[in-house]
Protein backbone atom coordinates (compact mmCIF):
# COMPACT_ATOMS: atom_id res chain seq x y z
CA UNK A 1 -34.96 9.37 -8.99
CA UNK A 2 -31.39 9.85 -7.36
CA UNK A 3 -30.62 8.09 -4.22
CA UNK A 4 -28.28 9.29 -1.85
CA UNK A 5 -25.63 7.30 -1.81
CA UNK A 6 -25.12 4.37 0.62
CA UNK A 7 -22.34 5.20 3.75
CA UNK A 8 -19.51 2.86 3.87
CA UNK A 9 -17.12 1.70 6.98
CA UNK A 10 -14.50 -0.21 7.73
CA UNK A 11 -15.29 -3.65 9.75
CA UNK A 12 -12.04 -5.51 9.32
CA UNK A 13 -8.52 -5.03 9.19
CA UNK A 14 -5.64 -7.68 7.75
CA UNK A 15 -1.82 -6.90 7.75
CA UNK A 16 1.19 -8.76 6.81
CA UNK A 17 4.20 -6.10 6.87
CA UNK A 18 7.99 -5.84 7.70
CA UNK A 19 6.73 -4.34 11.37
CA UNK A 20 4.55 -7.82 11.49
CA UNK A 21 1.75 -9.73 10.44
CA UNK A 22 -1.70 -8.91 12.21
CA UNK A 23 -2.56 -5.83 13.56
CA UNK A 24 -1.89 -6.25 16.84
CA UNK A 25 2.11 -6.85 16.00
CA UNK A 26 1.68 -3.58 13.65
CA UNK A 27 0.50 -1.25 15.90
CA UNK A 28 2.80 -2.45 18.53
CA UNK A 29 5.61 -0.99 16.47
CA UNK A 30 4.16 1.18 15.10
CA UNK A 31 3.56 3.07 18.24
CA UNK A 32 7.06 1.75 19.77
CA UNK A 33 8.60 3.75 16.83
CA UNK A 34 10.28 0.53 15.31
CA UNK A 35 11.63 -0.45 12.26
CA UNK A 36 11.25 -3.09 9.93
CA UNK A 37 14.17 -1.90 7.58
CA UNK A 38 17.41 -3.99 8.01
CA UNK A 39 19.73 -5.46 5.80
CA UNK A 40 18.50 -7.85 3.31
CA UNK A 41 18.32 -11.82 4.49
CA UNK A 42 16.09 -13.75 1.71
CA UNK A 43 18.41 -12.60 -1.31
CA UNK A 44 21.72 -12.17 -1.45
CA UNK A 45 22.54 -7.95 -2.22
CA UNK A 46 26.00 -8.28 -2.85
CA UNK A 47 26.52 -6.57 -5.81
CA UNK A 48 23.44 -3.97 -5.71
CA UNK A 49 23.58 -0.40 -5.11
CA UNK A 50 21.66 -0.94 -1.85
CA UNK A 51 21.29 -3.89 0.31
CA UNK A 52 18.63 -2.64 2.43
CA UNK A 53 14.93 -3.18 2.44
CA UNK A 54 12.06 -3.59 4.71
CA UNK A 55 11.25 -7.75 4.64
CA UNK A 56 7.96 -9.32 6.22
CA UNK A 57 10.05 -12.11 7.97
CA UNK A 58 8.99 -15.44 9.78
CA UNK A 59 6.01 -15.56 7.04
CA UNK A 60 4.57 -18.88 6.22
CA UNK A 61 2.25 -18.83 3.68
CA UNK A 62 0.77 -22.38 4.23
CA UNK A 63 -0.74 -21.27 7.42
CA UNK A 64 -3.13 -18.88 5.66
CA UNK A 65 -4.45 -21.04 2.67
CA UNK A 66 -6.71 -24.48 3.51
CA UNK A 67 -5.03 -27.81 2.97
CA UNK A 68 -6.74 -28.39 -0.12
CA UNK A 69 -5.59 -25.48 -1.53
CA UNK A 70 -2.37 -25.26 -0.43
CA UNK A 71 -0.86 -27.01 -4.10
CA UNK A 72 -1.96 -23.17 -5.41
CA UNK A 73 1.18 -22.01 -3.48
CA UNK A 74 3.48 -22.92 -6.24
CA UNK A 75 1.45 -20.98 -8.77
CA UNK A 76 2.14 -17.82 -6.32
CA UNK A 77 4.28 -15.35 -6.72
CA UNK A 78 5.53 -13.96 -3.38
CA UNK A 79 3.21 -10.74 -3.75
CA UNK A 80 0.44 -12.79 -3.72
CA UNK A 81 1.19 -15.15 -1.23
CA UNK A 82 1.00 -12.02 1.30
CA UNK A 83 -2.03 -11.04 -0.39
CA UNK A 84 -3.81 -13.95 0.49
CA UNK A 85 -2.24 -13.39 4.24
CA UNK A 86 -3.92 -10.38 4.38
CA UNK A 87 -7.33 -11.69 3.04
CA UNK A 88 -7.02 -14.23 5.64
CA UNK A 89 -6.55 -11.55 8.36
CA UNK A 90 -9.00 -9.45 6.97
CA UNK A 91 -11.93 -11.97 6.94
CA UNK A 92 -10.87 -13.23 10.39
CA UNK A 93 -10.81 -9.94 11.85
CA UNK A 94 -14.53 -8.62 10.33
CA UNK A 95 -15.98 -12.03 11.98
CA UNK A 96 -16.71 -13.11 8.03
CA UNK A 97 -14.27 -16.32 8.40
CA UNK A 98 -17.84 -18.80 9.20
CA UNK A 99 -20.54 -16.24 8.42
CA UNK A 100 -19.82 -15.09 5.03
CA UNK A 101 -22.42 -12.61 3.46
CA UNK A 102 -23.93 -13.68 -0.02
CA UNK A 103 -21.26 -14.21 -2.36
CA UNK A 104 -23.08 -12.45 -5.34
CA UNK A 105 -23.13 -9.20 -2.96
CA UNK A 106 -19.21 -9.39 -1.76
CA UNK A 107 -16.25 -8.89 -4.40
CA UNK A 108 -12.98 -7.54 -3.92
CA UNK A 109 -10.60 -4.62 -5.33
CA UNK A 110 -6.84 -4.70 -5.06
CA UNK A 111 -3.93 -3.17 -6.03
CA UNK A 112 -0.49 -5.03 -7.51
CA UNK A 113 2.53 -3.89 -9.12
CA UNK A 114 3.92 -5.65 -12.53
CA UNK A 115 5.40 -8.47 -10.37
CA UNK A 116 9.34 -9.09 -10.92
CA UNK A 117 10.04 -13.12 -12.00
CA UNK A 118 12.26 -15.16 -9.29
CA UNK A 119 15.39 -15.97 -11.12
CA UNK A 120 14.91 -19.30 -11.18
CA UNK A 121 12.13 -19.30 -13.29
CA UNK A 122 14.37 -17.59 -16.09
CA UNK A 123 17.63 -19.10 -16.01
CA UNK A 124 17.07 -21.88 -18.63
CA UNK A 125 16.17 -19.65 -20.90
CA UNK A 126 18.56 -16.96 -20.15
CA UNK A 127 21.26 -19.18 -20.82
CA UNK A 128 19.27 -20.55 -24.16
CA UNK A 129 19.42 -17.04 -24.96
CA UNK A 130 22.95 -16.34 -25.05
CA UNK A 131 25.05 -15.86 -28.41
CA UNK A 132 29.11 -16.70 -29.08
CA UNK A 133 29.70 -13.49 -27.56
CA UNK A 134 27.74 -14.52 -24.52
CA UNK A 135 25.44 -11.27 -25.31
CA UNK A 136 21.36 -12.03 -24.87
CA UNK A 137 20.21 -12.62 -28.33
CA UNK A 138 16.81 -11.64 -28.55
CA UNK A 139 15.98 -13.76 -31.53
CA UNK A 140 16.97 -16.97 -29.33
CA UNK A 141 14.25 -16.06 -27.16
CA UNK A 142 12.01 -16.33 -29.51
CA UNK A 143 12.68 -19.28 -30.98
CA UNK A 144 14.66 -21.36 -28.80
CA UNK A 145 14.61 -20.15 -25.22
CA UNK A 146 10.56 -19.18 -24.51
CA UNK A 147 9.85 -23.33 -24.65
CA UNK A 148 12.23 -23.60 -21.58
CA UNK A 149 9.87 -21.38 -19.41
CA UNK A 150 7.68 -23.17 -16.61
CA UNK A 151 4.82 -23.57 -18.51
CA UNK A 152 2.44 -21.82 -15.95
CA UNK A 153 4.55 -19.22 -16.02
CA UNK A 154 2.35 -16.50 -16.84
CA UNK A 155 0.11 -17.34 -13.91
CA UNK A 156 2.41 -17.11 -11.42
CA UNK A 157 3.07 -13.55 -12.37
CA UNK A 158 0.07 -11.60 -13.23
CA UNK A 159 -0.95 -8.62 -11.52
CA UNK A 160 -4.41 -9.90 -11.40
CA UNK A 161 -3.87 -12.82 -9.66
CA UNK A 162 -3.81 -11.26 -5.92
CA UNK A 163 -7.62 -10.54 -7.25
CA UNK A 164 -8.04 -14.26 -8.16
CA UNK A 165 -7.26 -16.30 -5.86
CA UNK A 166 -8.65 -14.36 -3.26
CA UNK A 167 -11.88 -14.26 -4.74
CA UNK A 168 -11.73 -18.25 -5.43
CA UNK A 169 -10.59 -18.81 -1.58
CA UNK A 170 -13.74 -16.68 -0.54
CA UNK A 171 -15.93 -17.15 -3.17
CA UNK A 172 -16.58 -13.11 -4.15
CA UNK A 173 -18.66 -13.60 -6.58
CA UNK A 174 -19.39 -9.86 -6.92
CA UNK A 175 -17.52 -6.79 -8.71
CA UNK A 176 -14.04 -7.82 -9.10
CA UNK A 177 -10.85 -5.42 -10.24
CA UNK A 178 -7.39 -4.85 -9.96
CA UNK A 179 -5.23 -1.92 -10.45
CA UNK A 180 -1.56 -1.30 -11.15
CA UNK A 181 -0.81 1.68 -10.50
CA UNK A 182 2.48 2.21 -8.24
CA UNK A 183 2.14 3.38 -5.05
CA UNK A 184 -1.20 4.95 -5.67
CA UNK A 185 -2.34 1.29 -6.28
CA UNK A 186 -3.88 0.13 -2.48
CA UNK A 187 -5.60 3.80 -2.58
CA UNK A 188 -7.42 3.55 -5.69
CA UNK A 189 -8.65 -0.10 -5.20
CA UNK A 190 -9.93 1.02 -1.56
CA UNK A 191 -11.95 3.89 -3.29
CA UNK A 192 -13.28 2.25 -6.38
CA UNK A 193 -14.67 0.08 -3.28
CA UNK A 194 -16.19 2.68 -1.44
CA UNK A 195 -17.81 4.00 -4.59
CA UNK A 196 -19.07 0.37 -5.72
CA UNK A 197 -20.98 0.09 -2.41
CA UNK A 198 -21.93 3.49 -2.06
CA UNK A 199 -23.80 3.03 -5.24
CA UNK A 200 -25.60 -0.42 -4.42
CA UNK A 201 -23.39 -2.50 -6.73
CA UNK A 202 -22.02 -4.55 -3.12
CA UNK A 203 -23.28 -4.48 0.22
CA UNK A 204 -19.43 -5.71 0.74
CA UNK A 205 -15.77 -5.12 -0.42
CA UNK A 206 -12.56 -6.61 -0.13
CA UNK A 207 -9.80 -3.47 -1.14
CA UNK A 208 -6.15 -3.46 -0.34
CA UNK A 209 -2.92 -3.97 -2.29
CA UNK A 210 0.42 -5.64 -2.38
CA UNK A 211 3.89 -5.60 -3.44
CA UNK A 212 7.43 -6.88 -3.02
CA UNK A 213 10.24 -5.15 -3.94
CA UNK A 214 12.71 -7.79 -2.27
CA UNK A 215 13.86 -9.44 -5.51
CA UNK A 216 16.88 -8.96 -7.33
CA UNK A 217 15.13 -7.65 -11.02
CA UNK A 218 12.72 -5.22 -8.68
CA UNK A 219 16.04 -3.93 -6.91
CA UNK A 220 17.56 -3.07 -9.98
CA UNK A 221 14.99 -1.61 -11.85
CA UNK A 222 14.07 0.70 -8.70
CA UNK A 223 17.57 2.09 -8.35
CA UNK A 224 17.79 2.64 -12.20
CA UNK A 225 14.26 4.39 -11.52
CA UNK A 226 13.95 5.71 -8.50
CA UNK A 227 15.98 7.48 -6.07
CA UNK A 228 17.23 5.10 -3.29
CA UNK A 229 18.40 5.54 -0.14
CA UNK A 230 22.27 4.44 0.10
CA UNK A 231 22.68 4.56 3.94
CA UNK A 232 23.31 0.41 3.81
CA UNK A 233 25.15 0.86 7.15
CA UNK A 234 22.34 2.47 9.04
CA UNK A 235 19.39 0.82 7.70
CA UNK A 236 16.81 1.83 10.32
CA UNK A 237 18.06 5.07 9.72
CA UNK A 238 17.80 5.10 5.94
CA UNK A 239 13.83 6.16 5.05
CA UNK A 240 13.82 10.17 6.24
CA UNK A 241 10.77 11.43 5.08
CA UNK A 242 10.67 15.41 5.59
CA UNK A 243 14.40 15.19 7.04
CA UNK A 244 16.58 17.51 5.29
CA UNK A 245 19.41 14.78 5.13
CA UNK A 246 16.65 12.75 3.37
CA UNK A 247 18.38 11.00 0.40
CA UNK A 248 15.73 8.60 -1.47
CA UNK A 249 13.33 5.56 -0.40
CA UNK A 250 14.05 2.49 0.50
CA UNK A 251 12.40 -0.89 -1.15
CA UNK A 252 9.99 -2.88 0.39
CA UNK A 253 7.45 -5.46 0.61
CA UNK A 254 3.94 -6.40 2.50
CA UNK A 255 0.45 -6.46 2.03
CA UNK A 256 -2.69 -5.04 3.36
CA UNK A 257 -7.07 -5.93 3.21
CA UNK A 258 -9.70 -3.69 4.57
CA UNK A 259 -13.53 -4.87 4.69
CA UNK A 260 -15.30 -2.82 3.20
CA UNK A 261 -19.35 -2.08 4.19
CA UNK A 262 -22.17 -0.26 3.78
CA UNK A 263 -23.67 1.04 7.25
CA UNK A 264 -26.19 -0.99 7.93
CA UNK A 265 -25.30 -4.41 6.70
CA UNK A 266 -22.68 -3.84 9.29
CA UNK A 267 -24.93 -2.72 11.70
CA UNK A 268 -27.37 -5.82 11.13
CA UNK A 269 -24.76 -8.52 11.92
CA UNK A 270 -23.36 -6.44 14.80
CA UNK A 271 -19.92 -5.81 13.43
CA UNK A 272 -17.15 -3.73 14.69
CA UNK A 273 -16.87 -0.53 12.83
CA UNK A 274 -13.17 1.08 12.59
CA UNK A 275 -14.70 4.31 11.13
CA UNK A 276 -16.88 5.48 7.99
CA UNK A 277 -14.66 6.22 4.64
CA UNK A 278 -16.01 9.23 3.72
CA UNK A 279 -13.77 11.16 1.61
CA UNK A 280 -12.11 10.12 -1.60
CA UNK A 281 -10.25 12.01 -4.47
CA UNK A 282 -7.53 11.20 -7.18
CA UNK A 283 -5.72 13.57 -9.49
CA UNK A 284 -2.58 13.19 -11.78
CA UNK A 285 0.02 15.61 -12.74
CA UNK A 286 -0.30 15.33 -16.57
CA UNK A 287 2.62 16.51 -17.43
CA UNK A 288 4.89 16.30 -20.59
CA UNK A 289 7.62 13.70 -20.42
CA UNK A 290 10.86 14.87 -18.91
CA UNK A 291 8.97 17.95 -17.31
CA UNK A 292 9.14 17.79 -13.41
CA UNK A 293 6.63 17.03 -10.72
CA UNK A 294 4.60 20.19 -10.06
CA UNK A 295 2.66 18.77 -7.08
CA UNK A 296 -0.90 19.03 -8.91
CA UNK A 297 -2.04 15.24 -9.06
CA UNK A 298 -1.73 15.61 -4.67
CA UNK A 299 -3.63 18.98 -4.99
CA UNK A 300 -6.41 17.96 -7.29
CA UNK A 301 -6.34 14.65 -4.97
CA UNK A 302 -6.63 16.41 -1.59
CA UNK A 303 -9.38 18.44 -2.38
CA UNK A 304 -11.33 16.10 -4.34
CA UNK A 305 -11.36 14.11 -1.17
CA UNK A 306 -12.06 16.83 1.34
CA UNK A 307 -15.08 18.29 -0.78
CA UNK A 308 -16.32 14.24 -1.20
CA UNK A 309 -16.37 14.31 2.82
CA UNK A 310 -18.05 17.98 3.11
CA UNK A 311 -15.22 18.53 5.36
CA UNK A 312 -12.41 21.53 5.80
CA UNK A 313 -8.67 21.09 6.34
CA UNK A 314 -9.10 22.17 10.20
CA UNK A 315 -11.48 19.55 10.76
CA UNK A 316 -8.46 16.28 10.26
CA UNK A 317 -6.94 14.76 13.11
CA UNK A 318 -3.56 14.15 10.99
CA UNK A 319 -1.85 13.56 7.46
CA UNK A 320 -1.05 10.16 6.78
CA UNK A 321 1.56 11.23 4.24
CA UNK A 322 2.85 9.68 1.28
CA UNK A 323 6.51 10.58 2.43
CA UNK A 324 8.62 8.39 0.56
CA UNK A 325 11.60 9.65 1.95
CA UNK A 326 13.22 11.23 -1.69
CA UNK A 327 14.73 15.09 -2.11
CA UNK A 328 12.13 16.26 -4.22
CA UNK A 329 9.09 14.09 -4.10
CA UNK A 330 8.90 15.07 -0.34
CA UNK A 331 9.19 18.50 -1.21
CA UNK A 332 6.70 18.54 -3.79
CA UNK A 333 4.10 16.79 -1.54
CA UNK A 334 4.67 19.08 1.04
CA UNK A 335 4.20 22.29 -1.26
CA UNK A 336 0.99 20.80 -2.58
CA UNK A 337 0.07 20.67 1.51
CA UNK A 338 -0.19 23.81 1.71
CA UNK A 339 -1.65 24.91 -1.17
CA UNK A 340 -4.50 22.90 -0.15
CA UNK A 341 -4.55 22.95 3.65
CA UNK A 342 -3.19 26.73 3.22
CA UNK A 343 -2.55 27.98 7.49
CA UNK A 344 -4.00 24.51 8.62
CA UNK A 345 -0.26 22.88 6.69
CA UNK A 346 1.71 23.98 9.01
CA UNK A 347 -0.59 23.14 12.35
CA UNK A 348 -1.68 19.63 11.34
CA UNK A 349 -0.52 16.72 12.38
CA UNK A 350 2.35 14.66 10.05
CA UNK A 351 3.57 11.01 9.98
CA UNK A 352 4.98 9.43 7.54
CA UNK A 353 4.94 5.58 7.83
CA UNK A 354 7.51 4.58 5.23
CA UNK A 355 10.08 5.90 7.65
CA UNK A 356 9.92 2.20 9.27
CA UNK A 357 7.82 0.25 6.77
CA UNK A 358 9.63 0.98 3.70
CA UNK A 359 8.02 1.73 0.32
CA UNK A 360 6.11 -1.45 -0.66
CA UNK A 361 4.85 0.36 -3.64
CA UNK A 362 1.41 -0.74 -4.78
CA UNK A 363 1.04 -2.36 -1.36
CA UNK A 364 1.99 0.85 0.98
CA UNK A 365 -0.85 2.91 0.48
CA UNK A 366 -3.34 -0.25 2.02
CA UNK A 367 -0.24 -0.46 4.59
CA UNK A 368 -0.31 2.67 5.95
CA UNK A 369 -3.83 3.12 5.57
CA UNK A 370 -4.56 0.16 8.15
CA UNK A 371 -1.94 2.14 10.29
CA UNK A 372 -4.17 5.21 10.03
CA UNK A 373 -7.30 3.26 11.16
CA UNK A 374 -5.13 1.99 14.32
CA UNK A 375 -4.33 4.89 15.06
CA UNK A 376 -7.96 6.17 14.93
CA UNK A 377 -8.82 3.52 17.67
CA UNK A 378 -6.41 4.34 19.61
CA UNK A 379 -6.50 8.00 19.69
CA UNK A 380 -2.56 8.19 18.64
CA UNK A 381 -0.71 9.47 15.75
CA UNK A 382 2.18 6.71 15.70
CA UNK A 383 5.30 8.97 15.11
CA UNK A 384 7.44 8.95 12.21
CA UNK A 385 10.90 7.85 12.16
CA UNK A 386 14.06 10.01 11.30
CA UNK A 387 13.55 13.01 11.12
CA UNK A 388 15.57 14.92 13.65
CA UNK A 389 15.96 17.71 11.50
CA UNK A 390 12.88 18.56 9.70
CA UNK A 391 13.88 20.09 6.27
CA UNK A 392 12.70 23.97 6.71
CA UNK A 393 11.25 24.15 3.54
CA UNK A 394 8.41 21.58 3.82
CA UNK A 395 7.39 23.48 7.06
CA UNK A 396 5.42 20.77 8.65
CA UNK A 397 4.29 19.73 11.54
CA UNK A 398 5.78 15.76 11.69
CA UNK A 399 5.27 13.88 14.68
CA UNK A 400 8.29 12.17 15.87
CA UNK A 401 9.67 10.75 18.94
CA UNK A 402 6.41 9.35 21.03
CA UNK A 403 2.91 9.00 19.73
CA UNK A 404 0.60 12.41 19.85
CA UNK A 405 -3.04 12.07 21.10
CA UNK A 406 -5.12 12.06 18.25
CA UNK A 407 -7.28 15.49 18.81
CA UNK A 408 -10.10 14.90 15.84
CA UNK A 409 -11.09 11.48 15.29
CA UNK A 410 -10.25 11.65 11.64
CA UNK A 411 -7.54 11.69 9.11
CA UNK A 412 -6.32 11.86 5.67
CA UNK A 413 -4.25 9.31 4.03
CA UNK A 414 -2.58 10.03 0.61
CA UNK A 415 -0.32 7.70 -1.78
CA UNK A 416 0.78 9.47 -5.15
CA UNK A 417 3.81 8.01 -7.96
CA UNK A 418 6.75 9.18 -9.35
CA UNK A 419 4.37 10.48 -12.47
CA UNK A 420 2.46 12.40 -10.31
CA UNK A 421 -0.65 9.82 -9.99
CA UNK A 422 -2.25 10.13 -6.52
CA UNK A 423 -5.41 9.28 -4.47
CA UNK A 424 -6.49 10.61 -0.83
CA UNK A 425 -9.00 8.77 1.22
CA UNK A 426 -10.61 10.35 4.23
CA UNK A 427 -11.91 8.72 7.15
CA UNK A 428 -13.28 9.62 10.68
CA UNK A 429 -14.77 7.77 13.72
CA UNK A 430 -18.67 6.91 12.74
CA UNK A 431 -20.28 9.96 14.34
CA UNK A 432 -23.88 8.15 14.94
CA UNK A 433 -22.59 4.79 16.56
């Protein structure tokens, strides 16, 4: 016999982003309609087509891991060292720090990017590498250079790892996963979690994602791949989601954790409930290479995730838009909109959050959907940033300036790639609390 499956909320909420590290410090400026974009301070970006980025400054690591683990730090890359920020948060925030449930019952799902080496790490060997003609000599790699490579090397880099050591630090001992895929990353991790308690498999998840772009290799390869913002004189000014003198993203970094529950396991231990996840849908574009972005991995998404929640586009308090901030990607989101929403596109609310967090790739979608849930408790759309001339032809309603009251406790957050990969999650205030 079927069961119906299990309801799922939201009891804790971690964040370690450019606009700060808690939620309290997020939602601050989020709803002061500040920026965390600003010239770059931790690398040098002389040199690089853009010198911009949204950082996660004043971060110390060694306050969120115990003394005895702290020697782990060195086997960390820097996108997992605010991973296991967040995870700190998180489990601080739910009340799970002391009272943890049983460990076979609690794992985790995250989302990571293929994280970039620190230079440092490569230089022997990029200099072992080099022929008479100072070229990189690929067969020198193999046979001289690759010995010259820290020897936990490999570790230090793996997209899995976020995944690991959080589950070692907590001991989630139950279903464990992690997903790399771009900015749809934090999205798909949170709803593989919702469906792994919704069918019995946990009673409760860790989900999230992270990311940092700050690093010299991820810099390059994004402006090779991606269109980037070039306004490095006005950096708060740069991300323009839905603008029409939008001219690309701009890179990022920051991590976010959500607790994950079913119902009543929350209710039983008298946890704070955010709001029930009730909605979730992914889609892809699948198309042929070199053929451009048609918009249908954000409509098969949408309303996969609106007929999950038995709910209609009038019935969402806002869009929690990807909005990266690029010519066509935002145009190509907001076309999908309304092909979904149809009237309802052009009524509901907008914000895009990359407008002052940046894109932190695998890690925005967890981002901005802890900014959704904030803004779900406190009945305000934060507004998006930079947009004081909304480009006509996405026809959208974007909230800028001040925060809007929030007129239906729900909302719809969705992350999608530049290949047309997205997810949509759905979540509204718990209607029977």
């Amino acid at each position: 016999m079927n069961r119906a499956p299990r309801r799922v909320v939201i009891t804790g909420l971690g964040v370690v982003s450019p606009l700060g590290i808690g939620k309290a410090e997020f939602w601050d400026a989020l709803a002061a309609g500040r920026s965390g974009i600003a010239r770059l301070e931790s690398i040098d970006p002389d040199g690089l087509p853009t010198s911009i980025g949204g950082e996660v400054r004043g971060y110390d690591p060694k306050k969120f891991v115990p003394t005895s683990q702290r020697k782990n730090l060195k086997v960390m890359a820097r996108d997992i060292q605010l991973a296991v920020g967040a995870a700190r948060l998180v489990f601080e925030d739910a009340g799970l720090s002391d009272n943890r449930p049983d460990p076979q019952r609690i794992g985790i799902d995250f989302g990571a990017s293929m994280i970039s080496s620190e230079l440092n790490d490569l230089a022997a060997s990029a200099v072992r590498s080099r022929d008479a003609a100072d070229q990189f000599d690929y067969r020198k790699w193999g046979t001289e250079a690759m010995g010259h490579m820290p020897p936990l090397w490999l570790l230090k880099y793996l997209p899995n790892m976020p995944s690991c050591h959080i589950s070692i630090l907590y001991d989630l001992q139950g279903p464990s996963n992690s997903i790399t895929q771009a900015e749809a990353a934090s999205n798909l991790a949170i709803g593989e979690a919702f469906r792994i308690i919704a069918r019995g498999a946990a009673d409760v998840m860790v989900a999230g994602g992270c990311d940092s772009k700050i690093n010299p290799l991820a810099l390059i390869r994004l402006c090779l791949l991606e269109a980037c913002s070039r306004r490095n004189d006005a950096p708060a000014e740069a991300c323009r989601p839905f603008d029409s003198d939008r001219d690309g993203m701009v890179a990022a970094e920051g991590a976010a954790a959500v607790m994950l529950e079913e119902l009543e396991h929350a209710r039983r231990r008298g946890a704070r409930i955010y709001g029930e996840l009730v909605g979730f849908g992914t889609g892809c574009d699948a198309r042929p290479a070199g053929a451009a972005l048609d918009g249908t991995g954000y409509r098969v998404a949408l309303a996969a995730a609106l007929r999950d929640a038995g709910m209609t586009p009038g019935a969402l308090g806002y869009y929690n838009a990807h909005g990266a901030g690029t010519r066509e990607g935002d145009l190509v989101e907001a076309r999908a909109l309304h092909d979904v929403f149809g009237d309802h596109a052009a009524r509901i609310p907008v914000s895009a959050h990359k407008s002052g967090l940046g894109n932190a790739m695998a890690g925005c979608g967890a981002l901005e959907f802890v900014a959704g849930l904030l803004a779900l408790e406190h009945g305000l759309i934060p507004p998006s940033l930079n947009c004081p001339r909304p480009d006509p032809r996405c026809r959208l309603n974007v909230v800028t300036g001040t925060p809007r009251p929030l007129e239906r406790p729900s909302f719809v957050s969705v992350n999608a790639t530049r290949l047309g990969q997205a997810a949509a999650l759905i979540v509204r205030k718990l209607e029977d609390a």
